[in-house]
C-alpha atoms as a PDB file:
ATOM      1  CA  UNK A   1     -91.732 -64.493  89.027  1.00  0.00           C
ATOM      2  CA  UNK A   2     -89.249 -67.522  89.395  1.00  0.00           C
ATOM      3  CA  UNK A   3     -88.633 -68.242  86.109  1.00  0.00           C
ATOM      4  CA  UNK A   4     -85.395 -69.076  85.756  1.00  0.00           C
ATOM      5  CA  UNK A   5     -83.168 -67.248  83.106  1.00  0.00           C
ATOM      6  CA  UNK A   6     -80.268 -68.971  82.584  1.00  0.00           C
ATOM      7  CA  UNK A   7     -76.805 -67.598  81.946  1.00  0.00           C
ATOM      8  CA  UNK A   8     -76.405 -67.234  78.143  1.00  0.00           C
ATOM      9  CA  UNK A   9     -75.597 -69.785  75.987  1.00  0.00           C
ATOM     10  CA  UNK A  10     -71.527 -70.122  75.635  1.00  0.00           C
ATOM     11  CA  UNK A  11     -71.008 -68.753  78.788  1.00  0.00           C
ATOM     12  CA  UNK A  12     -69.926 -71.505  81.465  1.00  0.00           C
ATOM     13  CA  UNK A  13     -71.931 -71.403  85.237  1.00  0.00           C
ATOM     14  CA  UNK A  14     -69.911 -70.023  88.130  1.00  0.00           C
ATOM     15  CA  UNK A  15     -68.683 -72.272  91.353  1.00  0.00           C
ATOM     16  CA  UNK A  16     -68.681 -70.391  94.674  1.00  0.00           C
ATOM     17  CA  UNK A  17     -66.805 -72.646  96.905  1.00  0.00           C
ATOM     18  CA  UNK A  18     -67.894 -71.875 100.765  1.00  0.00           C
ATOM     19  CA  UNK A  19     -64.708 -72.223 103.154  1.00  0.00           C
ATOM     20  CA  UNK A  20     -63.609 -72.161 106.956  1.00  0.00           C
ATOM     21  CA  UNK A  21     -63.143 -74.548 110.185  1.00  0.00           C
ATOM     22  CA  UNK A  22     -66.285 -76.220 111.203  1.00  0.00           C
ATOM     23  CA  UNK A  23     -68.828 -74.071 113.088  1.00  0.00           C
ATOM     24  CA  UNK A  24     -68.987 -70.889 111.007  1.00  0.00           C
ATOM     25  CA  UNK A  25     -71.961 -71.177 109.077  1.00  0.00           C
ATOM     26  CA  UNK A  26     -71.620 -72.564 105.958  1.00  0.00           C
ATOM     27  CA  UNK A  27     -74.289 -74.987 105.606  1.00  0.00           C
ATOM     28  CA  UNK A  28     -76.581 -72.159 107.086  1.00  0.00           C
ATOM     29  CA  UNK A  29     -75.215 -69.629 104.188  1.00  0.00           C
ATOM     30  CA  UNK A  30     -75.218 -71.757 101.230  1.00  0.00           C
ATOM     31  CA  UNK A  31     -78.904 -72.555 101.703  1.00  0.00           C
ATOM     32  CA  UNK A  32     -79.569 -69.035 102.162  1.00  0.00           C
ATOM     33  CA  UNK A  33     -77.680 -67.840  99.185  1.00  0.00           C
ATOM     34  CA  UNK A  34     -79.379 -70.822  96.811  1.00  0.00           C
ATOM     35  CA  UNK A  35     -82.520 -69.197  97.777  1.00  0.00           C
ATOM     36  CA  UNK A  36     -82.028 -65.613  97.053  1.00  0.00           C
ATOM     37  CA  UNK A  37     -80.395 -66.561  93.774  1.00  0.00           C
ATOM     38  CA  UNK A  38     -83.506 -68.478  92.415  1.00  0.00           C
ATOM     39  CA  UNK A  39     -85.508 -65.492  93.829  1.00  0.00           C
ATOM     40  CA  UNK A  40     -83.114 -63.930  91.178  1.00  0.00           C
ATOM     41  CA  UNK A  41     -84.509 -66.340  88.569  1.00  0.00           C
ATOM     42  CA  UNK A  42     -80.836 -67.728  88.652  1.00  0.00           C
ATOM     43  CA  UNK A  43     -79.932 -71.522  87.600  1.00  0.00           C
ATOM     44  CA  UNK A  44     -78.133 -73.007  90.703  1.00  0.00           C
ATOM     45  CA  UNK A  45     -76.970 -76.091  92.990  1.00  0.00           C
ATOM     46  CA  UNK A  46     -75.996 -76.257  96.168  1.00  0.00           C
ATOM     47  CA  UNK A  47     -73.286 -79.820  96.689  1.00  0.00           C
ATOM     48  CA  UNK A  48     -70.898 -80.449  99.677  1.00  0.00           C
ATOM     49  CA  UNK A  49     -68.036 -82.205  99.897  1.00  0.00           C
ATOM     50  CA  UNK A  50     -67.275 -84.694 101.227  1.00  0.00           C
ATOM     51  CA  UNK A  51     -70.048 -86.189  98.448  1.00  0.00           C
ATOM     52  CA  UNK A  52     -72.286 -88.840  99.530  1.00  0.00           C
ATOM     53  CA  UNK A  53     -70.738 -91.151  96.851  1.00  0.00           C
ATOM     54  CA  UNK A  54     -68.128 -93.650  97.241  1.00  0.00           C
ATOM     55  CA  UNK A  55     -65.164 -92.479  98.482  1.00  0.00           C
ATOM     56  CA  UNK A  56     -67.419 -89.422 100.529  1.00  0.00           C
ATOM     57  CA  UNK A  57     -69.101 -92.190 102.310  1.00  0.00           C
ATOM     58  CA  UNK A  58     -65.447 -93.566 103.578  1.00  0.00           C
ATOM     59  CA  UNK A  59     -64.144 -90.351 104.074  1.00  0.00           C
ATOM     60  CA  UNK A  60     -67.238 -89.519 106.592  1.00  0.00           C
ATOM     61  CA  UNK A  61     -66.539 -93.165 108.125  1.00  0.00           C
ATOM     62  CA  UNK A  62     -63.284 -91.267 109.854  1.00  0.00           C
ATOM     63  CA  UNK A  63     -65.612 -88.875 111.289  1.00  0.00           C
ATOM     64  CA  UNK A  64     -65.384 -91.316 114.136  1.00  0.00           C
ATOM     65  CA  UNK A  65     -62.574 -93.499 113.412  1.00  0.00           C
ATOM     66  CA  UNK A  66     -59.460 -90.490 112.350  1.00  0.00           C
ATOM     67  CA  UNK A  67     -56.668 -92.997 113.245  1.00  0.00           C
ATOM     68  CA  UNK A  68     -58.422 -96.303 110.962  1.00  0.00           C
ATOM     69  CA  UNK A  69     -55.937 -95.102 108.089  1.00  0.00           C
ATOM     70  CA  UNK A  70     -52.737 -92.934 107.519  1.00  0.00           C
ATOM     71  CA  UNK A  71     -52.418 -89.523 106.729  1.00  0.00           C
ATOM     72  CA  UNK A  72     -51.446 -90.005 103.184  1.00  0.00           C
ATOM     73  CA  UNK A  73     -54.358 -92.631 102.348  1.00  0.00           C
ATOM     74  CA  UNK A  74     -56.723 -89.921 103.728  1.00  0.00           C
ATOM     75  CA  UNK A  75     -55.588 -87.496 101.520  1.00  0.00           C
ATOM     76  CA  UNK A  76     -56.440 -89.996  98.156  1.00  0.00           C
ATOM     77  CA  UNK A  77     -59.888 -90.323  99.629  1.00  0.00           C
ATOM     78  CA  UNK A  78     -60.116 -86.629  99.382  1.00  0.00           C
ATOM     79  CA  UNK A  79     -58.701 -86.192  95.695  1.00  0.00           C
ATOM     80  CA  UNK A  80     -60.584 -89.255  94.595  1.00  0.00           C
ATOM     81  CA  UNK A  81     -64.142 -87.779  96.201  1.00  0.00           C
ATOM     82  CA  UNK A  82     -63.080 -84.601  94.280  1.00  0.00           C
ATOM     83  CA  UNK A  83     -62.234 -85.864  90.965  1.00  0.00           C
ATOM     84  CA  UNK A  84     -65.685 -87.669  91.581  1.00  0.00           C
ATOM     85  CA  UNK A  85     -67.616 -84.718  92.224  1.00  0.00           C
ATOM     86  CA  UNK A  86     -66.343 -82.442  89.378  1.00  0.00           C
ATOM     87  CA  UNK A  87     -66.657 -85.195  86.752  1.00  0.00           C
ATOM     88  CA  UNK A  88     -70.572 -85.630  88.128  1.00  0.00           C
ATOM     89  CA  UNK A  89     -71.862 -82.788  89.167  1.00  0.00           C
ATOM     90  CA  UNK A  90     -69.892 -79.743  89.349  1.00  0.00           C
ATOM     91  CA  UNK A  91     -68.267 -79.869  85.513  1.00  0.00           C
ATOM     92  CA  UNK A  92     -71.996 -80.736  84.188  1.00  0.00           C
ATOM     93  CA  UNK A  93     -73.827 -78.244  86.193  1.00  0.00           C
ATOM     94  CA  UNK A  94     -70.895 -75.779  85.152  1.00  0.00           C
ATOM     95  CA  UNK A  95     -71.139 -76.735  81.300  1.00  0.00           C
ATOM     96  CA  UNK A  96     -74.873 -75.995  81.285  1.00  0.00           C
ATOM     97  CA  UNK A  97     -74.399 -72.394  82.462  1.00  0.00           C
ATOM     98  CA  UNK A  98     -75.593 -73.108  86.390  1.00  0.00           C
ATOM     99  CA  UNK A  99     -74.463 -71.288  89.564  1.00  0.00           C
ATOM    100  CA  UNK A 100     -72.642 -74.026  91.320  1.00  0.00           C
ATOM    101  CA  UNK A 101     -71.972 -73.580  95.578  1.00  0.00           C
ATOM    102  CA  UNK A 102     -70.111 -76.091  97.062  1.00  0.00           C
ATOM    103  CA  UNK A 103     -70.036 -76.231 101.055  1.00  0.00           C
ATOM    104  CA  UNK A 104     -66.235 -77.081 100.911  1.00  0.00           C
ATOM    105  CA  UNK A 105     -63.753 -77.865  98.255  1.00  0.00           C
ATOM    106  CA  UNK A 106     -60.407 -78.247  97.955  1.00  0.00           C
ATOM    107  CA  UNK A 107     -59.152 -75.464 100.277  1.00  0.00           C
ATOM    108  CA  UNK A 108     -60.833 -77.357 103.083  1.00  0.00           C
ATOM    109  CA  UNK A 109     -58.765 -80.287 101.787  1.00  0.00           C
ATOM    110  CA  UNK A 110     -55.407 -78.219 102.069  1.00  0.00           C
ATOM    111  CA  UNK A 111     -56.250 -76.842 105.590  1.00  0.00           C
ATOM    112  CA  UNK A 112     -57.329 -79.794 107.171  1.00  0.00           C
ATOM    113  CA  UNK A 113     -54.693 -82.159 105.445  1.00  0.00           C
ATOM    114  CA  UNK A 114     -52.148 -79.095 105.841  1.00  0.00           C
ATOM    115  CA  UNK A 115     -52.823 -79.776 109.911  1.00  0.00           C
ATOM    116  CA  UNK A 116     -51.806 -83.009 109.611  1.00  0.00           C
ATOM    117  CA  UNK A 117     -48.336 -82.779 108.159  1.00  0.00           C
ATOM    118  CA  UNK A 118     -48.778 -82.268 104.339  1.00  0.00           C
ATOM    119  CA  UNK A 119     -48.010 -79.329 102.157  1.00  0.00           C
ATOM    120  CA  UNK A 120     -51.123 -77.167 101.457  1.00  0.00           C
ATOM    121  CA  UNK A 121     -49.517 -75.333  98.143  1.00  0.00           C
ATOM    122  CA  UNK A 122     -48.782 -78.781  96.705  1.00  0.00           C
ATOM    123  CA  UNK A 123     -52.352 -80.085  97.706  1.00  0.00           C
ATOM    124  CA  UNK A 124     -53.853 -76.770  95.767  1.00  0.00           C
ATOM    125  CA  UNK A 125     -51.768 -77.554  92.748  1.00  0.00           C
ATOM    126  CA  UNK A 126     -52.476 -80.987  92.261  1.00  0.00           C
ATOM    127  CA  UNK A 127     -56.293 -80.542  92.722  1.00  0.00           C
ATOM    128  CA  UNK A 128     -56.035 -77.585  90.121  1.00  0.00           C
ATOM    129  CA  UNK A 129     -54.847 -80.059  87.793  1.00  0.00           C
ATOM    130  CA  UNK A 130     -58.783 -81.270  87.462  1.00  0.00           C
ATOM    131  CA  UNK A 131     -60.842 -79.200  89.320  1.00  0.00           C
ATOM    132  CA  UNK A 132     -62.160 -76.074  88.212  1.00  0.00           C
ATOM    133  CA  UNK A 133     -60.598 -73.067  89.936  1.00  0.00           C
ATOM    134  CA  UNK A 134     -63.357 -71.288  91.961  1.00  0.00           C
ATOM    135  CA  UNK A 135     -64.783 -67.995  90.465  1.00  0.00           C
ATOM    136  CA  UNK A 136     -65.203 -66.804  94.200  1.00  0.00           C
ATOM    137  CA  UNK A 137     -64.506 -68.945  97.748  1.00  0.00           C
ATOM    138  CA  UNK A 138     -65.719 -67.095 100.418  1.00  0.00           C
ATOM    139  CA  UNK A 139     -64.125 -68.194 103.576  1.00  0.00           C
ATOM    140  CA  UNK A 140     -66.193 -67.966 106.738  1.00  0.00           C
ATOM    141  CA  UNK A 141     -63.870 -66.753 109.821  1.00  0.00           C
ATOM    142  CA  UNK A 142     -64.063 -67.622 113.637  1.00  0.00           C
ATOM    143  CA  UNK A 143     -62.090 -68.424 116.587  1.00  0.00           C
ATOM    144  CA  UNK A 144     -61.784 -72.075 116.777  1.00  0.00           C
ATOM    145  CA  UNK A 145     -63.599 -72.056 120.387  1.00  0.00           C
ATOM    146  CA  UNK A 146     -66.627 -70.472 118.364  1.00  0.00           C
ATOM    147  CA  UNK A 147     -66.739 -73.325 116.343  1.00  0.00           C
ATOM    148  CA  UNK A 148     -66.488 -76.000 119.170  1.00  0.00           C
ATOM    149  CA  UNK A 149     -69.511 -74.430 121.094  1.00  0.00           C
ATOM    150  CA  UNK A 150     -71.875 -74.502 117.742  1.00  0.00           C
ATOM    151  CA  UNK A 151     -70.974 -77.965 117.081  1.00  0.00           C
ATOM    152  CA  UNK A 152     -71.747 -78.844 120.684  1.00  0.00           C
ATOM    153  CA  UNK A 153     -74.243 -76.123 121.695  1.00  0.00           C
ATOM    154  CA  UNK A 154     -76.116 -75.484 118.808  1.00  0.00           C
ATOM    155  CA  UNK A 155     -75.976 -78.933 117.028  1.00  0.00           C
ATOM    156  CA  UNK A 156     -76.292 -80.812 119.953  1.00  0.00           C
ATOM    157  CA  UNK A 157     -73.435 -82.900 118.524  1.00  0.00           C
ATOM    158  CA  UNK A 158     -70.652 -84.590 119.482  1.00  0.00           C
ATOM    159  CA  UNK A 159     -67.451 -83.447 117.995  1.00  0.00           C
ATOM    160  CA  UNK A 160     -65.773 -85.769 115.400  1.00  0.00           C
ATOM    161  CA  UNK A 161     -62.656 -86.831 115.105  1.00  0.00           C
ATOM    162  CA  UNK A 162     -62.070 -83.182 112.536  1.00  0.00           C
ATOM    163  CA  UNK A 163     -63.050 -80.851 114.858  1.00  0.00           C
ATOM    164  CA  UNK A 164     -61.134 -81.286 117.682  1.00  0.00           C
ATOM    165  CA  UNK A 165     -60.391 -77.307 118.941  1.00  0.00           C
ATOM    166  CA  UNK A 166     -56.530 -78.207 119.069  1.00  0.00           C
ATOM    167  CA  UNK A 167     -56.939 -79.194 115.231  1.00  0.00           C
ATOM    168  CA  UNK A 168     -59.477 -76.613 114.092  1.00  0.00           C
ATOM    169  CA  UNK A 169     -56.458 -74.073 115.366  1.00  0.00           C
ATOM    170  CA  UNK A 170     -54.015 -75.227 112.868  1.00  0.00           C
ATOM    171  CA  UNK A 171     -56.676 -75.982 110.438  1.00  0.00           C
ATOM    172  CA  UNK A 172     -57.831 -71.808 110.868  1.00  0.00           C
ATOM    173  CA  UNK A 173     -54.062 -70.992 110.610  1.00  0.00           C
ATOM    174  CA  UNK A 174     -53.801 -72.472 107.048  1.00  0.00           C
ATOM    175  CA  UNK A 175     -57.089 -70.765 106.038  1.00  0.00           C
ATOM    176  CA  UNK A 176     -55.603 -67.600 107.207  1.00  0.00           C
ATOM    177  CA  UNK A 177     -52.597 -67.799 104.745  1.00  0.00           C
ATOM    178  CA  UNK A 178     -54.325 -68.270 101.502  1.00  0.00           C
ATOM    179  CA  UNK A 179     -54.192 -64.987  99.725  1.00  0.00           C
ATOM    180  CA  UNK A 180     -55.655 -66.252  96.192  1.00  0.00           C
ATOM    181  CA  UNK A 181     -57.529 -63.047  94.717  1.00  0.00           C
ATOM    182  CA  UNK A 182     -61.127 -64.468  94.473  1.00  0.00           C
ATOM    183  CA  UNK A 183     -61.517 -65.339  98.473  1.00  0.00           C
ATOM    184  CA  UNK A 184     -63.388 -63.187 100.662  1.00  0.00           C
ATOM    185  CA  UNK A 185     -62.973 -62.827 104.051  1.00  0.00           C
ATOM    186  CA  UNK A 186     -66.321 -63.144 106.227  1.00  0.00           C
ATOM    187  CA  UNK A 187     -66.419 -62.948 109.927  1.00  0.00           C
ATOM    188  CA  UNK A 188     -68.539 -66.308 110.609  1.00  0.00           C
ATOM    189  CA  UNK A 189     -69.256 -65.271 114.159  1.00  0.00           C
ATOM    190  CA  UNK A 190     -71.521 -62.564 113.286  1.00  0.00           C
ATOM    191  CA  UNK A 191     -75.337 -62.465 113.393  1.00  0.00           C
ATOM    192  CA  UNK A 192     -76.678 -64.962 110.554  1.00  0.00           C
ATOM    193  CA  UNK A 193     -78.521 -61.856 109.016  1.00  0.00           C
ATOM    194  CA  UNK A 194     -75.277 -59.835 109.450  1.00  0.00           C
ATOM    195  CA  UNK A 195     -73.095 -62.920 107.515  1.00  0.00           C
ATOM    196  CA  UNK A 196     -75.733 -63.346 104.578  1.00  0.00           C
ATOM    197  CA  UNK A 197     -76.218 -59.493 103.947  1.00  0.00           C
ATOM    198  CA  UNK A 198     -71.676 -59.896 103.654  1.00  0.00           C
ATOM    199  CA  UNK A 199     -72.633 -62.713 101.829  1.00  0.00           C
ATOM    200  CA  UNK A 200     -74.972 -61.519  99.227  1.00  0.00           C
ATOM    201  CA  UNK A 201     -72.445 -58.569  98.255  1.00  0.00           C
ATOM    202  CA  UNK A 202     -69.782 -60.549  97.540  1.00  0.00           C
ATOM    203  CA  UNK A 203     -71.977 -62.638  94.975  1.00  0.00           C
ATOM    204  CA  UNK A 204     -74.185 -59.591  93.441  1.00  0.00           C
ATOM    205  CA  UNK A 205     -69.995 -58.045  92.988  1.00  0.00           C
ATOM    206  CA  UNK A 206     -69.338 -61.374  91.354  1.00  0.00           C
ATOM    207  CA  UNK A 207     -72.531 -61.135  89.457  1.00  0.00           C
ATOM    208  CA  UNK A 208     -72.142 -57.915  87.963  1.00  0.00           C
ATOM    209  CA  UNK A 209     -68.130 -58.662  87.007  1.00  0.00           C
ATOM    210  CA  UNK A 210     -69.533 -61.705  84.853  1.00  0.00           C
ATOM    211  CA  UNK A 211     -72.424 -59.739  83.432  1.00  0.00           C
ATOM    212  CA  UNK A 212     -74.879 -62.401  85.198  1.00  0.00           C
ATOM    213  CA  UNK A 213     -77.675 -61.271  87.180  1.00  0.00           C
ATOM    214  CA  UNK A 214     -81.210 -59.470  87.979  1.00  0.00           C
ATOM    215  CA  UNK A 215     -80.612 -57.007  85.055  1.00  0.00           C
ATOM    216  CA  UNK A 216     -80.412 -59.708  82.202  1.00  0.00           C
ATOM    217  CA  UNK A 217     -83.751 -60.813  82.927  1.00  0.00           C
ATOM    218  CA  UNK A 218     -86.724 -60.500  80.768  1.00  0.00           C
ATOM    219  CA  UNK A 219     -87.957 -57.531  81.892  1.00  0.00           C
ATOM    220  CA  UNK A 220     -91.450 -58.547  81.323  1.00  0.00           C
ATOM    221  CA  UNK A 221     -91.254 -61.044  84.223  1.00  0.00           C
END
């Protein structure tokens, strides 16, 4: 069945943050994981960042238009999309025992900000100050030329003004050094089935640490 079985009362969700340079899968994972875990009879969202809200919508305005704004008025667009999207939907969801994914969060924030000039460790600090710490990030991997062809080969898009190759490569640099204990390392550039089978193990491992899962179900369902 689908029911859903929600994780017990007193218990907060869990946020799985999905990480990496652009062109490794994310989007493509998250959807698949949201769907196995309600196959699970699991309570869970999938969000993104940057949000469709106010600040998200000038943040994706850069997309196009990078050099409209300086480096340190990009970064407040960030925080203030972030501060936006825990205080409506990710502390919420969290406080009513749900699964939470995110396709980015503020890792993505210290990479890609890191590239352009500003101190990553601060950046984590200061969002940790108001955003709930992941309980897992897993961090999709891939050469930055990788990423470049999906965006422009499999998308059929043109790249933006964020993934430039030159910038992904100091972007995938600053990914590489974060050595927090709850990311996992995922080669991106692997077969889709081959990434969501790494994928799913990482989460049922999560799953079982925090007592959440298949086996708390009613076994009548």
């Amino acid at each position: 069945m689908n029911e859903q079985h929600p994780i017990p009362a007193g218990r907060p969700g869990l946020l799985i943050a999905f990480e990496g340079i652009d062109g490794t899968g994310k989007s493509t994972q998250i959807r698949l994981l949201a769907e196995r875990l309600r196959r699970e009879g699991l309570p869970v969202i999938a969000t993104r960042e940057p949000t469709d809200g106010q600040y998200g919508r000038r943040i994706r305005a850069l997309f196009t238009n990078r050099a409209s704004i300086t480096p340190e008025e990009e970064l407040a667009l960030f925080i203030a999309d972030r501060r936006e999207h825990v205080d409506q939907v990710i502390a919420p969801a969290l406080g009513r025992g749900t699964i939470v994914l995110t396709d980015r969060y503020y890792f993505s924030t210290a990479a890609y900000q890191g590239a352009l000039g500003h101190d990553p460790v601060a950046i984590i600090a200061q969002n940790e100050t108001f955003a709930p710490v992941p309980d897992l990030v897993l961090l999709l991997t891939a050469p930055p030329a990788v990423g470049v062809h999906r965006v422009q080969q499999l998308r059929q898009e043109v790249l933006n003004d964020f993934e430039q190759e030159q910038g992904l490569a100091k972007v995938a640099a600053i990914f590489e050094g974060f050595r927090q204990p709850f990311i996992r390392r995922i080669a991106g550039d692997q077969p889709v089935t081959a990434v969501q089978t790494a994928v799913w193990e990482a989460v049922a491992l999560l799953l079982r640490q925090k007592g959440v899962g298949p086996a708390e179900k009613n076994e009548e369902c």
